[in-house]
N, C-alpha and C. Protein backbone atom coordinates (compact mmCIF):
# COMPACT_ATOMS: atom_id res chain seq x y z
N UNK A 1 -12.01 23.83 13.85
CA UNK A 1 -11.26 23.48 12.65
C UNK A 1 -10.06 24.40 12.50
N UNK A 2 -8.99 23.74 11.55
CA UNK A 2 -7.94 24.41 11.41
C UNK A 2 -7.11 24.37 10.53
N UNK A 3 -6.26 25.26 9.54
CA UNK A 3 -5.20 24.32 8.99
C UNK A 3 -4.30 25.41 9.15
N UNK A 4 -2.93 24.02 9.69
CA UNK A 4 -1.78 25.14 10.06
C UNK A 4 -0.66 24.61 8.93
N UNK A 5 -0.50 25.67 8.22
CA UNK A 5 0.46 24.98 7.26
C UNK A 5 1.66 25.31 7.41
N UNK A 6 1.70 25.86 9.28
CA UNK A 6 3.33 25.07 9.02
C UNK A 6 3.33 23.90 9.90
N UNK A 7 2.36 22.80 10.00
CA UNK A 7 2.39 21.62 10.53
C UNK A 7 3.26 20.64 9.44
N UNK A 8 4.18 19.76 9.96
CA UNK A 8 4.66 18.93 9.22
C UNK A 8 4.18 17.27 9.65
N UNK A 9 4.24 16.65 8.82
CA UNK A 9 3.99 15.24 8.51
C UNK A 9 4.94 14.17 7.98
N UNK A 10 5.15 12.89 9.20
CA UNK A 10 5.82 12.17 8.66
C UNK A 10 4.86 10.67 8.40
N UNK A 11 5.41 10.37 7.07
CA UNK A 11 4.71 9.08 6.70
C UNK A 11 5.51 7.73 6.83
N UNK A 12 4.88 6.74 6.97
CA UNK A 12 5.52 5.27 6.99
C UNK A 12 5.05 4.52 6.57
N UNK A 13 5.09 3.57 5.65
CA UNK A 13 4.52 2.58 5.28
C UNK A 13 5.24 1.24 5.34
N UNK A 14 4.35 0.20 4.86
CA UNK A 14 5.23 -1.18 4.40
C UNK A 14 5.17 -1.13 2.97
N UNK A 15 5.01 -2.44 2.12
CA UNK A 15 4.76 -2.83 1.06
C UNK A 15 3.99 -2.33 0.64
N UNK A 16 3.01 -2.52 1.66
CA UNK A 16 1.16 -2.80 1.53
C UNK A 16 0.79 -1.37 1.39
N UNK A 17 1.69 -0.24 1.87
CA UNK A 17 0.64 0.99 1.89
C UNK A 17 1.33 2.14 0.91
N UNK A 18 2.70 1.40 -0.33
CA UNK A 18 3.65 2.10 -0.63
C UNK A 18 2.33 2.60 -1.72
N UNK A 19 1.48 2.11 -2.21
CA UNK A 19 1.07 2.36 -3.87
C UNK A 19 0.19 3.64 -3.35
N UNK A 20 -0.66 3.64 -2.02
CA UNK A 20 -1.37 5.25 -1.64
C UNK A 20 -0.06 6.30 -1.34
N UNK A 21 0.96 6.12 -0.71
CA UNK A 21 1.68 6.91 -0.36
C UNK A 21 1.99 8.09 -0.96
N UNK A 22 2.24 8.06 -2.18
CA UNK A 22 2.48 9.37 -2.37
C UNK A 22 1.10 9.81 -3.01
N UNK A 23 0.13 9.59 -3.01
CA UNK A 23 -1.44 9.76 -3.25
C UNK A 23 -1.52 10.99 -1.72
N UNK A 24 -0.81 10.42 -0.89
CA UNK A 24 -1.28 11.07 0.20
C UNK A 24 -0.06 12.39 0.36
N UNK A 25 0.83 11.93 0.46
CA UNK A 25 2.18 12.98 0.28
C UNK A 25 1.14 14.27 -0.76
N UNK A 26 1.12 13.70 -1.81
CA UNK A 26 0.60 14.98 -2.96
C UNK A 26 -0.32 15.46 -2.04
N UNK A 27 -1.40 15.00 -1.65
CA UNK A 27 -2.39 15.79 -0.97
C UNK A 27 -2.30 16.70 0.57
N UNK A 28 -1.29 16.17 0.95
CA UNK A 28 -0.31 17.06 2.22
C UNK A 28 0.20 18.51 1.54
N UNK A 29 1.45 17.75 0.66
CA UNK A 29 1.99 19.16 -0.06
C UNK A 29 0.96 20.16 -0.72
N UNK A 30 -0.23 19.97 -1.35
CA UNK A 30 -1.07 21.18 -2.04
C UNK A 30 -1.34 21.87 -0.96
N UNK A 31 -2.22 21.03 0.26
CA UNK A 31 -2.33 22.08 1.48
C UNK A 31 -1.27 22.77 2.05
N UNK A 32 -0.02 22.54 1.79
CA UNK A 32 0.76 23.50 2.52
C UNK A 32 1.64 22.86 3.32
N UNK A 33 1.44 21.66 3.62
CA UNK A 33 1.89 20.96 4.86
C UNK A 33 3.37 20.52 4.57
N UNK A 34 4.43 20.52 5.32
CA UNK A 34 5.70 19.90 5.02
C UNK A 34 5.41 18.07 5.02
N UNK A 35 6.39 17.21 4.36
CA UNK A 35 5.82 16.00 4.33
C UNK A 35 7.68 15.59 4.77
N UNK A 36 8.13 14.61 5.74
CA UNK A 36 8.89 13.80 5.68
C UNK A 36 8.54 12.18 5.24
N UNK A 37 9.51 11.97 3.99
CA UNK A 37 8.70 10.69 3.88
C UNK A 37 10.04 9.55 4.09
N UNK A 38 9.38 8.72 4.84
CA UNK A 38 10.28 7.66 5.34
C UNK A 38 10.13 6.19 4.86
N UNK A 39 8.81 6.31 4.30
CA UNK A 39 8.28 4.98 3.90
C UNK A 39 9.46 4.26 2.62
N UNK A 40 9.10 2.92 2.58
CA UNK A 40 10.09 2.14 1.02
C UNK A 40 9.96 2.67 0.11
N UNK A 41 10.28 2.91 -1.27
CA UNK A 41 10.08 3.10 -2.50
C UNK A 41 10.19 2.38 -3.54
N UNK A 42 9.73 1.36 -2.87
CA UNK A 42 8.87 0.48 -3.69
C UNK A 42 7.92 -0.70 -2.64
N UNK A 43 7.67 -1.95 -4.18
CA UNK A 43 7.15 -2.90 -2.84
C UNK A 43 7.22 -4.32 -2.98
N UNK A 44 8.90 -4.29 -2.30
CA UNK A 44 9.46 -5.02 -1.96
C UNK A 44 9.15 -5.62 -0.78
N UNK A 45 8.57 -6.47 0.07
CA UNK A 45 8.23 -6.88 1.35
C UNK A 45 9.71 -6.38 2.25
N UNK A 46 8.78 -5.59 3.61
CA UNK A 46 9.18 -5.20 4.40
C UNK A 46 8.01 -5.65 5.62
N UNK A 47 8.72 -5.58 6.84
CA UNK A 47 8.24 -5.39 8.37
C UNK A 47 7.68 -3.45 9.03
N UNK A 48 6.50 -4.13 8.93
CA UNK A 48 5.57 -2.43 9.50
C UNK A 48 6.17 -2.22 10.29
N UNK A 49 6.15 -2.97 11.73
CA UNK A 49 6.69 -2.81 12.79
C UNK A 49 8.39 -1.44 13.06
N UNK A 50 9.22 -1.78 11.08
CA UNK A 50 10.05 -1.45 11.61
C UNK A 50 9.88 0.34 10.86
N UNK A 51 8.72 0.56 10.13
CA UNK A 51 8.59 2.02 9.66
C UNK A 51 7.59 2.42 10.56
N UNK A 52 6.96 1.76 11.55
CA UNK A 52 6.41 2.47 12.59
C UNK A 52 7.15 2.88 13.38
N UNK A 53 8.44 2.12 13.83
CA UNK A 53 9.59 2.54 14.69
C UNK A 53 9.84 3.98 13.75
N UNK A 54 10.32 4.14 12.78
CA UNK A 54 11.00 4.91 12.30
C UNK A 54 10.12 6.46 12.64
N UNK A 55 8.83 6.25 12.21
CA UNK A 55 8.34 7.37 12.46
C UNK A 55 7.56 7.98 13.78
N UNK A 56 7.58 6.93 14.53
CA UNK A 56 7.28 6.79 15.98
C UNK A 56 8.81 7.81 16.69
N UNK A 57 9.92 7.35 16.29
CA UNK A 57 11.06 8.15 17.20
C UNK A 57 11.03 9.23 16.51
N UNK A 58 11.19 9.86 15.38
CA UNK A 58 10.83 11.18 14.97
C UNK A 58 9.79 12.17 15.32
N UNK A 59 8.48 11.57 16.06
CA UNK A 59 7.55 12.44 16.44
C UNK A 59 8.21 12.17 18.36
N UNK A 60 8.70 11.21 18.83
CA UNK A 60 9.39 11.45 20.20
C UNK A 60 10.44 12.80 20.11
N UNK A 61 11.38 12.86 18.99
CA UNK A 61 12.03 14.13 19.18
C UNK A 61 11.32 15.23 18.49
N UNK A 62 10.35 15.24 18.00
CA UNK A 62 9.68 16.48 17.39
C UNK A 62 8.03 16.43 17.73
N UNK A 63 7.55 16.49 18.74
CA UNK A 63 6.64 16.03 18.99
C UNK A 63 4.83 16.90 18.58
N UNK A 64 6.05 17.87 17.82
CA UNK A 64 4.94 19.06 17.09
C UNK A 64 4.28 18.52 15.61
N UNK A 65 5.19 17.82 15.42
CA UNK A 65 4.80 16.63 14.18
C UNK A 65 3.41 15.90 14.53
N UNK A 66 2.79 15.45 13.24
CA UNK A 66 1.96 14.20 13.21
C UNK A 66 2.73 13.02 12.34
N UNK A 67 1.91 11.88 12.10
CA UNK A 67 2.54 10.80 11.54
C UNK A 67 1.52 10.32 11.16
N UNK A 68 1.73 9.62 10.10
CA UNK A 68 0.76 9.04 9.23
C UNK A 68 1.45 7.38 8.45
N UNK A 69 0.74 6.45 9.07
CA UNK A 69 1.17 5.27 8.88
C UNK A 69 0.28 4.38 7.89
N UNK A 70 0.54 4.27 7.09
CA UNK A 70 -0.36 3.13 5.98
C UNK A 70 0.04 1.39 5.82
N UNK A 71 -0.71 0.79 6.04
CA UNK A 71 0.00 -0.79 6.28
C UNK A 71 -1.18 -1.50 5.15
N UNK A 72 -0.94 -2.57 5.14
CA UNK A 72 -2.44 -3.44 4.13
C UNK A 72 -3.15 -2.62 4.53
N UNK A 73 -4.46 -3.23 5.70
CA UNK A 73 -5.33 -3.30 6.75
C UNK A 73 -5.38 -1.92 7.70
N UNK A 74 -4.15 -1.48 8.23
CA UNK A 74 -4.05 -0.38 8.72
C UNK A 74 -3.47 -0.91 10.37
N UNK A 75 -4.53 -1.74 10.51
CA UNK A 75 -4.02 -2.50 12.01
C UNK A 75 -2.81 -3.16 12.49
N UNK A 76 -1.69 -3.43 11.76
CA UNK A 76 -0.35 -3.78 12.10
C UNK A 76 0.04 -2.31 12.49
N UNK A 77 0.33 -1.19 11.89
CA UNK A 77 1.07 -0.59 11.85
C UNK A 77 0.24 0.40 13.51
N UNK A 78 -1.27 0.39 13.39
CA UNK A 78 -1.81 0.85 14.73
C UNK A 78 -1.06 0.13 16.24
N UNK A 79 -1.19 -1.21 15.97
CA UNK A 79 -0.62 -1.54 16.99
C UNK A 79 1.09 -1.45 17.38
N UNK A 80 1.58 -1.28 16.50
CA UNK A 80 2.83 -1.09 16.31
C UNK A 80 2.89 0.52 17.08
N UNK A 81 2.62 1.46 16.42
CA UNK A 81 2.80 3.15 17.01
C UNK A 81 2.32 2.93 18.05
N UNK A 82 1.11 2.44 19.32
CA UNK A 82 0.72 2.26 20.23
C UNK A 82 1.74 1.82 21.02
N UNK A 83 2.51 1.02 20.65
CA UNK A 83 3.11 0.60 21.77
C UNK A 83 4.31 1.50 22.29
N UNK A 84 4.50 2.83 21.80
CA UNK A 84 5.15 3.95 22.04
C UNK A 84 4.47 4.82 23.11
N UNK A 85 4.97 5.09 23.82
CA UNK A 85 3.76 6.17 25.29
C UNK A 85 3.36 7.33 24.88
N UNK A 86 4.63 7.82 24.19
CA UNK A 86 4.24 9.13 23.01
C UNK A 86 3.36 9.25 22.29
N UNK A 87 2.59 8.20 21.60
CA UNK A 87 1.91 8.07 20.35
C UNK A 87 0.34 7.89 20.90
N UNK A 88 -0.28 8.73 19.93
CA UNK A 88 -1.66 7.97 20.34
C UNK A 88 -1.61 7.81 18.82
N UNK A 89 -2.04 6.80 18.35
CA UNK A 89 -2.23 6.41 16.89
C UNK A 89 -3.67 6.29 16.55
N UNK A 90 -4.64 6.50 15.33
CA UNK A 90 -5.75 6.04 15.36
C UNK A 90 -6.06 5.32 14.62
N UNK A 91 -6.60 4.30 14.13
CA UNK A 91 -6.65 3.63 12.63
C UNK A 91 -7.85 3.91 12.03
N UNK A 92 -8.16 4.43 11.20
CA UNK A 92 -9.69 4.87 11.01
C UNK A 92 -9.56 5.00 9.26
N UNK A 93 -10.86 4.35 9.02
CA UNK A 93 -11.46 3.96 7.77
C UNK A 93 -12.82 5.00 7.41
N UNK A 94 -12.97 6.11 8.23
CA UNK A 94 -13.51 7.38 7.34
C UNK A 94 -13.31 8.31 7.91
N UNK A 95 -14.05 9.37 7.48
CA UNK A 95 -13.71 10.62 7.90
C UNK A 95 -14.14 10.64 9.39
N UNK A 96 -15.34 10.33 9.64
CA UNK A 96 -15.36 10.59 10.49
C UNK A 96 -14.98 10.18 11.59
N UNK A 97 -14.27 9.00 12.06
CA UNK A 97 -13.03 8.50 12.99
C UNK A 97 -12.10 9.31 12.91
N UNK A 98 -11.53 9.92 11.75
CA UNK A 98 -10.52 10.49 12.23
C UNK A 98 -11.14 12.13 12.72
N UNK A 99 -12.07 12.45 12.38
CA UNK A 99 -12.32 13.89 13.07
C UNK A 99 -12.44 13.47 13.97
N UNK A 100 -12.98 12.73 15.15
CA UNK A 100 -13.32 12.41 16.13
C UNK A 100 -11.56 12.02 17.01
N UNK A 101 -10.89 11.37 16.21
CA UNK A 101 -9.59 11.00 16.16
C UNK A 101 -8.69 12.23 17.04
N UNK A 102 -9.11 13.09 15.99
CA UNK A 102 -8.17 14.43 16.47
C UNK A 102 -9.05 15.10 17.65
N UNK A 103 -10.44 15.68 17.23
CA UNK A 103 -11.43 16.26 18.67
C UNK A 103 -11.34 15.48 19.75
N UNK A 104 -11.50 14.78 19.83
CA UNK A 104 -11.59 13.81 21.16
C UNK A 104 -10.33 13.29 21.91
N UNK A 105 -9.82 12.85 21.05
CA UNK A 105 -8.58 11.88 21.23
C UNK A 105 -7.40 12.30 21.28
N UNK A 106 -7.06 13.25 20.76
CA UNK A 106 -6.17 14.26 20.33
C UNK A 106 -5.01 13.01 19.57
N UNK A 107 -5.07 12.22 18.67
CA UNK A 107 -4.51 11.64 17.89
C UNK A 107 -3.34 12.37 17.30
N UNK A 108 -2.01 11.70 17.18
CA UNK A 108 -1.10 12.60 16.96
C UNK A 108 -0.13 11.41 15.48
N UNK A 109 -1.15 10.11 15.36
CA UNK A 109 -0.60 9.50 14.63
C UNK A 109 -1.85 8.95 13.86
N UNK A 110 -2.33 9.09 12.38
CA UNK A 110 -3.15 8.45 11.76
C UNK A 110 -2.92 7.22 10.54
N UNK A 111 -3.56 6.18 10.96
CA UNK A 111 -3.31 5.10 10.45
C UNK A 111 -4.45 4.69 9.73
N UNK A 112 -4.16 4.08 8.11
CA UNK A 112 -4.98 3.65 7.06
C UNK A 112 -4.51 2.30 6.61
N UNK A 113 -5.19 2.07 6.31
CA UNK A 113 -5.24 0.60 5.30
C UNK A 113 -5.61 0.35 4.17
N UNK A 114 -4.52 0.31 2.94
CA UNK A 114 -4.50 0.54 1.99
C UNK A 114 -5.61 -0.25 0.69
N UNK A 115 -5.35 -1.19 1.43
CA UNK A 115 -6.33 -2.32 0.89
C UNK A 115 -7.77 -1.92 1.64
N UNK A 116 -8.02 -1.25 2.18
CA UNK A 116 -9.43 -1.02 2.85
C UNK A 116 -9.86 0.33 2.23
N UNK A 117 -9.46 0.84 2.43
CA UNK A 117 -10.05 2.18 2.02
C UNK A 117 -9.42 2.26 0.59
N UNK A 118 -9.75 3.38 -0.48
CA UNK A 118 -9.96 3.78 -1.71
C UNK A 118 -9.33 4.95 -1.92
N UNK A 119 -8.76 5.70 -3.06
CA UNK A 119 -8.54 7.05 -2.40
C UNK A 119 -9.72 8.32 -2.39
N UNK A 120 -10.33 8.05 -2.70
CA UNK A 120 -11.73 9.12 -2.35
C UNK A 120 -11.41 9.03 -0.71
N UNK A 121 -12.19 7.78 -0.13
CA UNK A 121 -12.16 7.31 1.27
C UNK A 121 -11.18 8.14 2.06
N UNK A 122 -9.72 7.85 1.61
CA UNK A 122 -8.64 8.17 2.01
C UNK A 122 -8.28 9.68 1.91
N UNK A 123 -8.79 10.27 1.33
CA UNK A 123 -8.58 12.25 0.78
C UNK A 123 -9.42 12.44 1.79
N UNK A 124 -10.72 11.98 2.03
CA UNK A 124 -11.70 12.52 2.93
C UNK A 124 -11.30 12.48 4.35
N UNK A 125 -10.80 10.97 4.84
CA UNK A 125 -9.66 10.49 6.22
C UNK A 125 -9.00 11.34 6.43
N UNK A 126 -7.94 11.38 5.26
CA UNK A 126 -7.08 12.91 5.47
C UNK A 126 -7.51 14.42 6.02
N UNK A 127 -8.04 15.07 5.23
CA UNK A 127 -8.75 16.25 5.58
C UNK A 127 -9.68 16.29 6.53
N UNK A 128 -10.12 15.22 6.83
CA UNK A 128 -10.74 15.48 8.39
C UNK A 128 -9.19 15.32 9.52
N UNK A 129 -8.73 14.71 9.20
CA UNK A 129 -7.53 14.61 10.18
C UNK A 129 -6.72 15.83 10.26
N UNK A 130 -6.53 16.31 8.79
CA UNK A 130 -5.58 17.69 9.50
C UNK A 130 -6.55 19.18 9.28
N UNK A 131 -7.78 18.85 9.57
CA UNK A 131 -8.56 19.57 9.69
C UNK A 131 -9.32 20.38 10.84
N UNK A 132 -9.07 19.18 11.47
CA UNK A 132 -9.32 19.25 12.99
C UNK A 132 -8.51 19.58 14.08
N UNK A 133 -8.50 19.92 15.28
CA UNK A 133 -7.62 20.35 16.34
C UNK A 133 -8.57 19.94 17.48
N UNK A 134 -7.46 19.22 18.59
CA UNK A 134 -8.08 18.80 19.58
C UNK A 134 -8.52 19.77 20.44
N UNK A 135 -10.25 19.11 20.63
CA UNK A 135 -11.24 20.03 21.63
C UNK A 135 -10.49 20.53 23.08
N UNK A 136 -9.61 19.33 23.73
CA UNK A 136 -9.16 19.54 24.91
C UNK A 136 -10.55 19.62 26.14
N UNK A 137 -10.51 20.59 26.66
CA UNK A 137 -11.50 21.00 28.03
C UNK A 137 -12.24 19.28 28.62
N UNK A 138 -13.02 18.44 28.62
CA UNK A 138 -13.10 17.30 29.14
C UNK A 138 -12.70 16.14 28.50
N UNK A 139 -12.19 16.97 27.97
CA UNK A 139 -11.41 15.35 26.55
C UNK A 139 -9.85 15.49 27.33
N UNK A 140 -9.42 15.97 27.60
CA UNK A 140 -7.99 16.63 28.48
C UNK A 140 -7.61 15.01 29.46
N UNK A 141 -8.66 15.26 30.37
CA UNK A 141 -8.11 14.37 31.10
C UNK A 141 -8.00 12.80 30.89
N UNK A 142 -9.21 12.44 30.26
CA UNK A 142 -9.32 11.16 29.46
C UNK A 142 -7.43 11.36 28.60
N UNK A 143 -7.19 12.32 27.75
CA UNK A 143 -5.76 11.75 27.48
C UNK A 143 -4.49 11.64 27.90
N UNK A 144 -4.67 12.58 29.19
CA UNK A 144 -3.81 12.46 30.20
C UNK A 144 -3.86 11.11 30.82
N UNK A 145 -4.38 10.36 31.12
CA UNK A 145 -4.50 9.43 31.78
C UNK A 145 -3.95 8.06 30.96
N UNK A 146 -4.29 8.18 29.14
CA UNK A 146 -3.66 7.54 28.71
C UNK A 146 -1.58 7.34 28.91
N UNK A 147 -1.36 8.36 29.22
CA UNK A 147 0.08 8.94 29.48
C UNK A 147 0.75 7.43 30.68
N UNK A 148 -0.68 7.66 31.58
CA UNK A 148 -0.35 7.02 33.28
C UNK A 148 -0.57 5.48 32.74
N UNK A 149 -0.93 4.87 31.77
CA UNK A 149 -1.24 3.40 31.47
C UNK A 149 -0.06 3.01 30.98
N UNK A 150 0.41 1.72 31.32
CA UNK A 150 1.69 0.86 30.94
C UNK A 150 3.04 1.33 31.84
């Protein structure tokens, strides 16, 4: 476990994930964490696809960053950051996906669904996510290899 508070965080949303957003922003900033927020401000219908772009090329040039994507469901905006080579995105609906998210996987992008999860749900998602630090040692090569796919 870990918390590095000078880790920064960029968020993205659509429509669908504007009403948690700053639910989650607040809970970044108390820990310490820097927050870039990129998402709409309001919720006006928008395309995930195009605030996953947004925060997908910001962790390509800063790759010390995480990202945090909220969509309805969570699953537009997962598949969306995936399709970046940079990104491992995770979409996970409790805590414990995303601890596993970061130990295992070394997840560098976490994805929620606003309409799915609650914010209890969602505080708990969180703090296991920037709570954790990837195990590495046989988890290493499993994500290296993701690198060599596509």
């Amino acid at each position: 476990m870990r918390e590095n508070k000078k880790q920064t965080y960029v968020i993205g949303t659509d429509h669908a994930g504007v009403n948690i957003k700053n639910f989650v922003i607040a809970l970044l900033q108390e820990k310490g964490f820097s927050v870039i927020d990129l998402a709409p401000q309001d919720t006006q219908r928008v395309d995930y696809p195009d605030y996953a772009k947004k925060v997908c090329d910001v962790l390509k040039e800063n790759p010390q960053y995480k990202g945090i994507l909220i969509c309805g469901s969570g699953i537009g905006m997962s598949i969306a950051a995936n399709r970046y080579r940079h990104i491992r995105a995770a979409l996970c609906h409790d805590a414990y996906m995303a601890k596993m998210a970061r130990l295992h996987n070394d997840a560098n992008v976490l994805c929620m669904g606003e309409r799915i999860s609650g914010v209890g749900e969602v505080e708990s998602i969180l703090e296991a996510f920037v709570d954790f630090e990837f195990e590495g040692g046989r988890h290493t090569q499993r994500v290296d290899k993701l690198q060599d796919l596509g």
